[in-house]
Protein backbone atom coordinates (compact mmCIF):
# COMPACT_ATOMS: atom_id res chain seq x y z
CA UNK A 1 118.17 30.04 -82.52
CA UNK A 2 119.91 31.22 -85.57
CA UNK A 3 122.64 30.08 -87.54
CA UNK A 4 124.28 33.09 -87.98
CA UNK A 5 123.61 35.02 -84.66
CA UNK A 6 124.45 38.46 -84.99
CA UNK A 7 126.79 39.01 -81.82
CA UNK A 8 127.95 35.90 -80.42
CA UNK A 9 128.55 35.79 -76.81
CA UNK A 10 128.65 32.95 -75.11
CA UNK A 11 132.16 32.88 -73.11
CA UNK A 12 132.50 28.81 -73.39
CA UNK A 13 132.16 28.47 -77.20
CA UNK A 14 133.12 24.84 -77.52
CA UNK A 15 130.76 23.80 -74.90
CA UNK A 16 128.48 22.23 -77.86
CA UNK A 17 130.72 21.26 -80.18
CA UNK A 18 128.33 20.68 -82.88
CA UNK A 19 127.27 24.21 -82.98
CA UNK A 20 126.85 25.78 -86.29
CA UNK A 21 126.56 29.28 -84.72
CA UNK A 22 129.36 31.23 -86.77
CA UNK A 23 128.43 30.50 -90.14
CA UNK A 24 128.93 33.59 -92.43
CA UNK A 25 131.68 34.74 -90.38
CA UNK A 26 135.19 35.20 -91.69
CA UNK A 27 138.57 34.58 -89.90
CA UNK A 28 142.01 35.01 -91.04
CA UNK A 29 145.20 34.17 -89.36
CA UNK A 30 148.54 35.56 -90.32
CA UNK A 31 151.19 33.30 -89.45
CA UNK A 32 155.09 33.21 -90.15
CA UNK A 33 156.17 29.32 -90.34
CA UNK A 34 154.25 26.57 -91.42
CA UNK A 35 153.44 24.82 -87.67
CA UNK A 36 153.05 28.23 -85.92
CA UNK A 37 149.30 28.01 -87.29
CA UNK A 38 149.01 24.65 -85.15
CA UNK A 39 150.96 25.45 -82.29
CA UNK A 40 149.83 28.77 -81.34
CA UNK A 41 146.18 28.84 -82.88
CA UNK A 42 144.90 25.07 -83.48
CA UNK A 43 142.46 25.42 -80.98
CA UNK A 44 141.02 28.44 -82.35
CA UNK A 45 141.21 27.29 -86.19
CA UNK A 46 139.36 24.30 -85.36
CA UNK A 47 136.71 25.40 -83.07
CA UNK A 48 135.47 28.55 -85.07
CA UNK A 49 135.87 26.25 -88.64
CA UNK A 50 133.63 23.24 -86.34
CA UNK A 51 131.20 26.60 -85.68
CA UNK A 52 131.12 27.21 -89.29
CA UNK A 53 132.80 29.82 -89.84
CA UNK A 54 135.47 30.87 -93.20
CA UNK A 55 138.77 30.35 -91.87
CA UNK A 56 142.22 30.94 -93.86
CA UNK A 57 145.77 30.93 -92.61
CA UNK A 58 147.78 32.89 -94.57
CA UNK A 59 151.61 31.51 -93.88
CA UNK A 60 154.12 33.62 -94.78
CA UNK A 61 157.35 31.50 -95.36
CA UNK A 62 158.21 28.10 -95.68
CA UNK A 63 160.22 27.73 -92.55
CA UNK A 64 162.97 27.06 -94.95
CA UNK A 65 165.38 27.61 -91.29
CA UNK A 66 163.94 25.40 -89.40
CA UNK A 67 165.69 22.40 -88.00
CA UNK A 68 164.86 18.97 -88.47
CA UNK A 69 163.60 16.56 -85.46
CA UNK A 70 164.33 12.49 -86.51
CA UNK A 71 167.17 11.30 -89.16
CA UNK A 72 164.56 10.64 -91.98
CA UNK A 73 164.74 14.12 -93.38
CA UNK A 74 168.16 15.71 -91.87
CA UNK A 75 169.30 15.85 -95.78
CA UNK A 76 166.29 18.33 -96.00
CA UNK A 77 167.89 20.71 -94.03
CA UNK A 78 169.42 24.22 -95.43
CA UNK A 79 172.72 24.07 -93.25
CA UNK A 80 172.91 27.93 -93.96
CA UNK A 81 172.88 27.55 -97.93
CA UNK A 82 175.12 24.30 -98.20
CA UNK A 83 172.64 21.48 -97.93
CA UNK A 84 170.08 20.38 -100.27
CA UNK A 85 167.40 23.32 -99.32
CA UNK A 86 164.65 21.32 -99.68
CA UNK A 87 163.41 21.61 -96.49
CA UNK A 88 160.55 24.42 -97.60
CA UNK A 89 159.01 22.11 -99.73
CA UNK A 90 158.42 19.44 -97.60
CA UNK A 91 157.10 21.68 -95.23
CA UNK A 92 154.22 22.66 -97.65
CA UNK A 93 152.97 19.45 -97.39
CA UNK A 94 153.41 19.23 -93.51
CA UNK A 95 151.07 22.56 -93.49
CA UNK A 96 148.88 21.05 -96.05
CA UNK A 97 147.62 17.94 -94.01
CA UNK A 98 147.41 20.37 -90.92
CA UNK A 99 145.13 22.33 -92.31
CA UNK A 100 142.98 20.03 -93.42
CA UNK A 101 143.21 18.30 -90.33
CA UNK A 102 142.01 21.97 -88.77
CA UNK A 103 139.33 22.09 -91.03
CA UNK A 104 140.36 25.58 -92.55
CA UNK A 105 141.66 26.75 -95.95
CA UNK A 106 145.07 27.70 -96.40
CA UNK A 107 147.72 29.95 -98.65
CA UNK A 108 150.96 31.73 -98.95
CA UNK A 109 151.29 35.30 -98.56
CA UNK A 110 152.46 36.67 -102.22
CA UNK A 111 152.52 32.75 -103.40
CA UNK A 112 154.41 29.66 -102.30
CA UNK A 113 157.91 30.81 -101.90
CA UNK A 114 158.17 34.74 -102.16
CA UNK A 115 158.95 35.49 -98.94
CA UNK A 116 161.77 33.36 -97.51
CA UNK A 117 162.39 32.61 -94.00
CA UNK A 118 164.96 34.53 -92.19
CA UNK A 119 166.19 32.13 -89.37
CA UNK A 120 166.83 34.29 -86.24
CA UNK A 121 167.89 37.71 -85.62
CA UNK A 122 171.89 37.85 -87.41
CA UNK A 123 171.97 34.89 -89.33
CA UNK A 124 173.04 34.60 -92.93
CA UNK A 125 169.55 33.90 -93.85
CA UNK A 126 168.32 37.40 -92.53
CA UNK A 127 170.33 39.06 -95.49
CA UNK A 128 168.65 37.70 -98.09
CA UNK A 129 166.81 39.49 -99.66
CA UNK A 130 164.09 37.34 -100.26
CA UNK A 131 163.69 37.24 -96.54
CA UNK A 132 160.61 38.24 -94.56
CA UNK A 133 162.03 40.69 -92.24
CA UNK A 134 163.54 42.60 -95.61
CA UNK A 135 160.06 42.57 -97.35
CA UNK A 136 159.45 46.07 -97.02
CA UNK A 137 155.86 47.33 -98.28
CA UNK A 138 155.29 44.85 -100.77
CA UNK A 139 154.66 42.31 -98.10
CA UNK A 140 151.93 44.63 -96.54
CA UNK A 141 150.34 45.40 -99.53
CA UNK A 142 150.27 41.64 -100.40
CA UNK A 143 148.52 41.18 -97.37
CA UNK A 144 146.39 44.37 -97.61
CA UNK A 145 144.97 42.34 -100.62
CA UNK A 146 144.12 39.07 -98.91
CA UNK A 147 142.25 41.46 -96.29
CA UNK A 148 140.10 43.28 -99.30
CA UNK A 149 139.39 39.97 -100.60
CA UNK A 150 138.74 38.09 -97.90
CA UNK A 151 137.10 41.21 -95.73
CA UNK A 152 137.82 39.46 -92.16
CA UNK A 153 135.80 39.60 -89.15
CA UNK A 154 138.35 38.77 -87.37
CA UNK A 155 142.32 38.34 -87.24
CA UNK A 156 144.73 36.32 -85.55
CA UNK A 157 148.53 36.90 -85.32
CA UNK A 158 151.04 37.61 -82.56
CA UNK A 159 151.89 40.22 -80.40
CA UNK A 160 154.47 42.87 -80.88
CA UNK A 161 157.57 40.86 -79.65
CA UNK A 162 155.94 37.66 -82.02
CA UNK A 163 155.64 35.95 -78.86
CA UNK A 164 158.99 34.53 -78.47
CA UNK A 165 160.75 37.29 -80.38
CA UNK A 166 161.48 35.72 -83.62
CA UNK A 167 162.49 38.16 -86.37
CA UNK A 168 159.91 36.61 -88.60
CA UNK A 169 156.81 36.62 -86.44
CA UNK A 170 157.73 39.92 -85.11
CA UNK A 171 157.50 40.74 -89.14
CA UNK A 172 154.02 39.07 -89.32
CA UNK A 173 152.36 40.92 -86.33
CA UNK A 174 154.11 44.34 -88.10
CA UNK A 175 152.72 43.19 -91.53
CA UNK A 176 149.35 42.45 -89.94
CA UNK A 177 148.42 45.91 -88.53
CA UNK A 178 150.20 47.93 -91.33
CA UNK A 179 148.08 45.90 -94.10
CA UNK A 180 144.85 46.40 -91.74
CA UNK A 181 145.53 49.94 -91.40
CA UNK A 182 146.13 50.57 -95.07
CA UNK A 183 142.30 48.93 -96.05
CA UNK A 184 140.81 51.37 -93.16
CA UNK A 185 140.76 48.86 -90.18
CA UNK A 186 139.60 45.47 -89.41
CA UNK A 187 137.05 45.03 -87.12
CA UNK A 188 139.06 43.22 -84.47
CA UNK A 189 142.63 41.84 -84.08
CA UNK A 190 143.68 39.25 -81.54
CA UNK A 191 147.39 37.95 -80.50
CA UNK A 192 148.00 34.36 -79.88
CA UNK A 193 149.42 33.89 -76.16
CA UNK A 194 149.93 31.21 -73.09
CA UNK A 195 149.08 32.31 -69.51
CA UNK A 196 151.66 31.85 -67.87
CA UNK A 197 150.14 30.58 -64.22
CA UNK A 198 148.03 27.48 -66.64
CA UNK A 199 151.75 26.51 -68.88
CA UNK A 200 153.72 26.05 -65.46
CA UNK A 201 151.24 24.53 -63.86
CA UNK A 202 151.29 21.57 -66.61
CA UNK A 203 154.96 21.16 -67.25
CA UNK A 204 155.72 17.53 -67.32
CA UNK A 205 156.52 15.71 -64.23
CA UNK A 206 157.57 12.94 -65.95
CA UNK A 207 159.67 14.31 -69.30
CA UNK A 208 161.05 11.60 -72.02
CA UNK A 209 164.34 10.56 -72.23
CA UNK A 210 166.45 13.34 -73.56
CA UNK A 211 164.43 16.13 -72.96
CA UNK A 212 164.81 18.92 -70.63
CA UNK A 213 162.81 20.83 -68.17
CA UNK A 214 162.34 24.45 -68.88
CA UNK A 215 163.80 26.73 -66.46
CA UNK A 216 161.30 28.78 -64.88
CA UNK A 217 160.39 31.63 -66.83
CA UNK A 218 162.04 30.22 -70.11
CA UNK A 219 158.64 29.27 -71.99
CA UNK A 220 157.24 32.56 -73.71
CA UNK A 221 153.86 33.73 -71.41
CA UNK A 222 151.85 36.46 -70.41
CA UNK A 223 150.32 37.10 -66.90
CA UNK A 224 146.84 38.06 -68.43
CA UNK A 225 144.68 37.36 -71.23
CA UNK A 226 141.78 39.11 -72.80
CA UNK A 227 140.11 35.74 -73.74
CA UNK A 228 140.42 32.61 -74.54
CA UNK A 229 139.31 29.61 -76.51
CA UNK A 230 138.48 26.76 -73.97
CA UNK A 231 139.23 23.42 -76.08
CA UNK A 232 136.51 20.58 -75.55
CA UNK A 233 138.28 16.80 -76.54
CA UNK A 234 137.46 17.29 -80.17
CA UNK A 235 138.98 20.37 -80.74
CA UNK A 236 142.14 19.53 -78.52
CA UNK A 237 142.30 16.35 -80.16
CA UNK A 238 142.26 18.35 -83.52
CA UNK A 239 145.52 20.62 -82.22
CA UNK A 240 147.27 17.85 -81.44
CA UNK A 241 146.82 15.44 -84.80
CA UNK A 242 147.37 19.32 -86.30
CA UNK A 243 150.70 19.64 -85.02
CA UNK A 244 151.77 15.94 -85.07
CA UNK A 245 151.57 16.71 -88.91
CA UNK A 246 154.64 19.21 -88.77
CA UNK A 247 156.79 15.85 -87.78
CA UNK A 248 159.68 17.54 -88.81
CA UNK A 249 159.14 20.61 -86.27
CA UNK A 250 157.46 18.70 -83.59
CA UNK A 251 157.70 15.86 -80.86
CA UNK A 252 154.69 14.65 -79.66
CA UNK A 253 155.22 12.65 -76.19
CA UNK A 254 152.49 10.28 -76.65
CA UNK A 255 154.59 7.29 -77.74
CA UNK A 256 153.61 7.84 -81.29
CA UNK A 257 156.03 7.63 -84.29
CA UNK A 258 156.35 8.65 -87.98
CA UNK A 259 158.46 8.14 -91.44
CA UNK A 260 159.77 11.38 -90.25
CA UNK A 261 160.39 10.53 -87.02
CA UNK A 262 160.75 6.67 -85.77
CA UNK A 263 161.23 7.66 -82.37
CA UNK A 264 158.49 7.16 -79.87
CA UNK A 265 158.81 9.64 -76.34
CA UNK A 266 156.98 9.23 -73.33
CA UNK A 267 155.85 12.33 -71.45
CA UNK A 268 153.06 12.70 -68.30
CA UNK A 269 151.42 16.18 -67.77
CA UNK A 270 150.01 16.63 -63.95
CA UNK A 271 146.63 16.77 -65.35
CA UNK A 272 146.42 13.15 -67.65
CA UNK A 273 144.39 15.08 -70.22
CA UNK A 274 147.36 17.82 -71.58
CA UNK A 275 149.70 16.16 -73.82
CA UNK A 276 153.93 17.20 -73.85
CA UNK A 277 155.65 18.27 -76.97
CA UNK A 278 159.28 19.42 -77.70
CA UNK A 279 160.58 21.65 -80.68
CA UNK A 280 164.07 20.56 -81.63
CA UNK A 281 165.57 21.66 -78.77
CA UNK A 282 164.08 18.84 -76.78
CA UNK A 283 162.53 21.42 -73.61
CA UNK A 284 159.34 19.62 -72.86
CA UNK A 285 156.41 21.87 -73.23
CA UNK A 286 152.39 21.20 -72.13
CA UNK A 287 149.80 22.18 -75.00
CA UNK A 288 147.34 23.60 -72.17
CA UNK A 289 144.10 23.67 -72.54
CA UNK A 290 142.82 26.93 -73.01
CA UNK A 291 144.55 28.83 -75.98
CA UNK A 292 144.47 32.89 -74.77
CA UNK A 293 143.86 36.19 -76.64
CA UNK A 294 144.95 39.66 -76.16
CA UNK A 295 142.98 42.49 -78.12
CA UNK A 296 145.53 43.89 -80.54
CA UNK A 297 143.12 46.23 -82.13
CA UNK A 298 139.73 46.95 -83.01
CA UNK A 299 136.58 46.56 -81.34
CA UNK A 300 136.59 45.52 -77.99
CA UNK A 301 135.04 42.38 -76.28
CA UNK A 302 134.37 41.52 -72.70
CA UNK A 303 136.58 39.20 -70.30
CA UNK A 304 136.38 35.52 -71.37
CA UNK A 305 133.75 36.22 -74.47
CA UNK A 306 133.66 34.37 -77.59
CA UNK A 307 136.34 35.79 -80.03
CA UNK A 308 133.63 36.98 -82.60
CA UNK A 309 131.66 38.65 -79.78
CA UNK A 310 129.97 41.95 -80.93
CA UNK A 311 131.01 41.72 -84.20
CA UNK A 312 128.29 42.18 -86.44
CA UNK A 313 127.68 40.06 -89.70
């Protein structure tokens, strides 16, 4: 069999997780926050960089906004332009272990610290205008360029409402198609999603101390996928140490503890192999086991195939 097989198919790509069946390939993410990359794509950075393929995340901020979990680091946090701001920079190094723990290389769109990030829809931070959501073309044709460079097989970002709605990733998917359509078109662009029917089914029945339940319907979803990345124990295993390194941003309920965070929280899934994580605001989420995929653009691919599938080299 080939190394670099000229339409990749098979629907179960991690099946044979030492694979090197996407070599020559090239991937690029767009993401808005450092963690986003982990959270929402891990599974899909790891397992197509394990198949050999070129994968960058391009991050667009430094999640300068985002709160801090643990009492290490609250100093860090921006407090809407009265605390020490620092929070950004720390975060670079957060992303930095992640990806390497992914396996894939990584950069800022425009350069560390052009575009800022602009909290949620209203706040102060969303009037500056160093913020994402006020980036205007310059952002796109910064991106347009990492696309010419890099010349991507394939693209992952988020859907039109960013998943959750968040100004910022809402920005990135906009960003993502504008830049693609300005270099003539990519030859296929996913967004990152949870099916709805596998999250519920895995909310914690046991949740740590603290934490919260989500209300049904609260946790962002869809009702149908395109694809999907099924994640062997490797690659899951790769997601979670991925997102254990934004400690700031993330709760792992494994019983595990950092610098960042000394506390350890105890969490049980129904199915013992999906692990329980909380942002800051302490709802207990599952990190399921299949990441899913809608076609955003681009050539299209059949029910459950690979994410490369009929893409040519």
């Amino acid at each position: 069999m080939s190394n670099a097989p000229q339409n990749p198919s098979n629907p179960r790509p991690n099946a044979h997780a030492d694979r090197r069946d996407l070599t020559g390939y090239r991937v690029v993410a767009v993401h808005a926050h450092p963690d986003d990359e982990s959270i929402s794509t891990g599974g899909a950075l790891a397992d197509l960089s394990r198949r050999g393929a070129d994968v960058l995340v391009v991050t667009c901020t430094l999640g300068e906004e985002g709160e801090v979990i643990g009492e290490t680091y609250q100093g860090l946090v921006d407090d809407q332009g009265r605390g020490a701001n620092q929070l950004g920079g720390f975060r670079i190094h957060e992303l930095a272990r992640a990806l390497d723990i992914l396996g894939v290389r990584g950069e800022f769109l425009g350069g560390a610290g052009q575009y800022r990030d602009s909290g949620m829809a209203g706040s102060l931070a969303s009037r500056n205008a160093r913020a994402l959501v006020n980036s205007g073309q310059r952002a796109i044709d910064d991106l347009a360029a990492v696309f010419e460079r890099e010349r991507p097989h394939l693209v992952l970002t988020y859907d039109p409402n960013g998943g959750y709605g968040h100004p910022d990733h809402i920005r990135a998917h906009e960003i993502t198609h504008a830049a693609a359509d300005q270099i003539g078109g990519l030859p296929r662009i996913l967004w990152a999603a949870r099916l709805r029917s596998e999250l519920e089914a895995e909310i914690a029945d046991v949740v740590p101390a603290g934490w919260t339940r989500p209300a049904p319907g609260e946790l962002d979803a869809v009702d149908t996928s395109d694809t999907w990345v099924e994640m062997n124990d490797t690659v899951y295993a790769a997601k979670i140490d991925a997102m254990r390194a934004h400690a700031t941003q993330i709760w792992i309920a494994d019983g595990s503890t950092s610098t960042t965070n000394p506390h350890a929280a105890f969490g049980r899934a129904p199915s013992a192999d999906v692990t329980t994580y909380a942002l800051s605001n302490l709802i207990a989420q599952p990190v399921i086991r299949r990441e899913h995929y809608q076609l955003g653009a681009g050539q299209p691919l059949d029910h459950g195939a690979d994410l490369l599938s009929g893409i040519a080299l």
